[in-house]
C-alpha atoms as a PDB file:
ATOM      1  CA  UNK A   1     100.385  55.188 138.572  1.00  0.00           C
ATOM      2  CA  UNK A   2      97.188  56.017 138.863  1.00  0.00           C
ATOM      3  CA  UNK A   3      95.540  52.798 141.048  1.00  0.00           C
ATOM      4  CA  UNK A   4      93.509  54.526 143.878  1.00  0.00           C
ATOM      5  CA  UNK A   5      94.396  58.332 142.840  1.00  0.00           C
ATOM      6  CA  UNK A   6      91.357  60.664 141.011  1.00  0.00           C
ATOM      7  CA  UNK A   7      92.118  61.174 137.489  1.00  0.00           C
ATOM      8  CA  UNK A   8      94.117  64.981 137.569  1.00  0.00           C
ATOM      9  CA  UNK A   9      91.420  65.800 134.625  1.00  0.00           C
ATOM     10  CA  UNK A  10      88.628  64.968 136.185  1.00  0.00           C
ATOM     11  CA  UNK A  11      87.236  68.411 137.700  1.00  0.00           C
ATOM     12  CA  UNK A  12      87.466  70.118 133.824  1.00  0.00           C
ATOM     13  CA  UNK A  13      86.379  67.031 132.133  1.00  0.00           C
ATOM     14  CA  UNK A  14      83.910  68.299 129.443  1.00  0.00           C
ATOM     15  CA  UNK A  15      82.586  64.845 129.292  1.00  0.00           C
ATOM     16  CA  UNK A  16      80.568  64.822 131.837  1.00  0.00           C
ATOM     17  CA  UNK A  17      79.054  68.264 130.929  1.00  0.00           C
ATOM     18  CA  UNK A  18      78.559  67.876 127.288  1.00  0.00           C
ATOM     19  CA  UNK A  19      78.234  63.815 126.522  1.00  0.00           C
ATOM     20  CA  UNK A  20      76.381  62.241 129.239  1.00  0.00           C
ATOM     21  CA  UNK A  21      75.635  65.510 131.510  1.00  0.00           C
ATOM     22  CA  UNK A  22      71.980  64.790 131.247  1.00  0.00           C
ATOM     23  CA  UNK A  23      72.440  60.911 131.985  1.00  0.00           C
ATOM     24  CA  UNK A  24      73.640  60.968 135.566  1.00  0.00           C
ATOM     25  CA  UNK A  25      73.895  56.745 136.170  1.00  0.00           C
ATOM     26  CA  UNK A  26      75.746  56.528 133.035  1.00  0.00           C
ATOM     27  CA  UNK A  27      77.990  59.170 134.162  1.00  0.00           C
ATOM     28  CA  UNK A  28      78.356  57.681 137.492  1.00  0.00           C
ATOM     29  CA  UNK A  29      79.515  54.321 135.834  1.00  0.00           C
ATOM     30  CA  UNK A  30      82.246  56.019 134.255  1.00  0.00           C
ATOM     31  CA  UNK A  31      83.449  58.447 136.533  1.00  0.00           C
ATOM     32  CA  UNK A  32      83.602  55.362 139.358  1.00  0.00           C
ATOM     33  CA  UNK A  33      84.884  53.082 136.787  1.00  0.00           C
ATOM     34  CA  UNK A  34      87.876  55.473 135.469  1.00  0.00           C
ATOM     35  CA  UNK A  35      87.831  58.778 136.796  1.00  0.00           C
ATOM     36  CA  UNK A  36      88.229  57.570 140.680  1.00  0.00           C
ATOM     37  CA  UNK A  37      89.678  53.741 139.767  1.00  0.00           C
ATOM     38  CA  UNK A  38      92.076  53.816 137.167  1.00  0.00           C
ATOM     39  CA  UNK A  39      91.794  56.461 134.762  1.00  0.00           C
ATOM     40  CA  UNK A  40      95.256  55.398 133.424  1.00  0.00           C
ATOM     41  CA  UNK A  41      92.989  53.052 131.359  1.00  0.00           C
ATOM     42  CA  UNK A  42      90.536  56.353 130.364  1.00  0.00           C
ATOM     43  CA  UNK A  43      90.662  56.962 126.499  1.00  0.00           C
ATOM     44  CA  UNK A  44      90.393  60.383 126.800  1.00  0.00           C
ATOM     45  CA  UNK A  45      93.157  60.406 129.291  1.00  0.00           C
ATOM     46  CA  UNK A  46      95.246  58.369 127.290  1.00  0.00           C
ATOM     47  CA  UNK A  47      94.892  61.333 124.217  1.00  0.00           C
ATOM     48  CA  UNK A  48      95.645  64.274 127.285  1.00  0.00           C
ATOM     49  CA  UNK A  49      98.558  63.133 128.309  1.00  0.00           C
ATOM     50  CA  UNK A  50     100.120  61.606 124.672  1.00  0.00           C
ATOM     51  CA  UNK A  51      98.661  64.605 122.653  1.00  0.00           C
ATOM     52  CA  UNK A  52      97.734  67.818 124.892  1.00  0.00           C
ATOM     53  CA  UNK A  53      94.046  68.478 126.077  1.00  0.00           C
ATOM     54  CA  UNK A  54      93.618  70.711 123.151  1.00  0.00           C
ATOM     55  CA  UNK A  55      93.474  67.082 121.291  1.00  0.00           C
ATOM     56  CA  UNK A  56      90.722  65.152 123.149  1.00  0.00           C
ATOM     57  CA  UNK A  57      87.763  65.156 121.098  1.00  0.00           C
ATOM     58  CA  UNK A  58      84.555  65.969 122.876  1.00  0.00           C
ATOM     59  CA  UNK A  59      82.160  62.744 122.122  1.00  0.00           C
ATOM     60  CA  UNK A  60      85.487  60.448 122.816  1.00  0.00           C
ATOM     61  CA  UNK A  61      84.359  58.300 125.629  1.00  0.00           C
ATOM     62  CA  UNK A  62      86.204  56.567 128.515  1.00  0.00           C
ATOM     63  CA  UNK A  63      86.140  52.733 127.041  1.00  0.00           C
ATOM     64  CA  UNK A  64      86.939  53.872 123.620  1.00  0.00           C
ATOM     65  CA  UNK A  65      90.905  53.215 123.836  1.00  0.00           C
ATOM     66  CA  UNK A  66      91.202  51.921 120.558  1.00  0.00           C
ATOM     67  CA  UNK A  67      89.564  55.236 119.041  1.00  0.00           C
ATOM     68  CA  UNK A  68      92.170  56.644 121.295  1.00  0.00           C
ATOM     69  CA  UNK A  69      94.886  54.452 119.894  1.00  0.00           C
ATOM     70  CA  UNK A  70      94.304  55.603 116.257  1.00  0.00           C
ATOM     71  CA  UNK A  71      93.925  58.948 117.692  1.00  0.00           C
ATOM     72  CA  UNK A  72      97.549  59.174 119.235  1.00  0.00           C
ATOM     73  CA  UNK A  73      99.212  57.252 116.360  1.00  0.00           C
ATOM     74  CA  UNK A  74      97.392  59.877 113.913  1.00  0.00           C
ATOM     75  CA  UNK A  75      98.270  63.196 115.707  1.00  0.00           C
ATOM     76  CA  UNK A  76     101.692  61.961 116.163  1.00  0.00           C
ATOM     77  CA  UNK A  77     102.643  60.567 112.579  1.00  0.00           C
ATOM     78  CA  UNK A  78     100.904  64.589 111.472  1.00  0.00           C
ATOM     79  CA  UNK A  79     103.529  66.420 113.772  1.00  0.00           C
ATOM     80  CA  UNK A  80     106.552  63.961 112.840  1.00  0.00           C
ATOM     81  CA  UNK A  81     105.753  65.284 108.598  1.00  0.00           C
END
């Protein structure tokens, strides 16, 4: 799906402005690592595209796919009551 493609998300990512905006290696590692890789494996993509962009926290970062995990199973079990 996404192997060799540029996340869809990545040009309104607050991520990079708000979390690691003033840490520019550490927001290179990411950005190469999921944002122009594989960002089917992003956490924060992971939330977009299960729960709406309105659901992606701020501070959630990249790696953090279990965080993302609970995330998704939380949102969804609140909308199924």
């Amino acid at each position: 799906m996404s192997e060799g493609c540029n996340c869809p998300c990545l040009t309104r990512c607050p991520f990079f402005e708000d979390t690691v905006g003033a840490m520019p290696a550490t927001a290179k590692m990411y950005r190469d690592r999921y944002c122009l890789a594989n960002y089917a494996r992003c956490a924060r993509f992971l939330v977009f595209r299960k729960a709406g962009r309105e659901s992606v926290p701020r501070n959630l970062h990249p790696n953090q796919v279990r965080r993302a995990q609970y995330l998704i199973g939380h949102l969804l079990r609140r909308q199924a009551a």
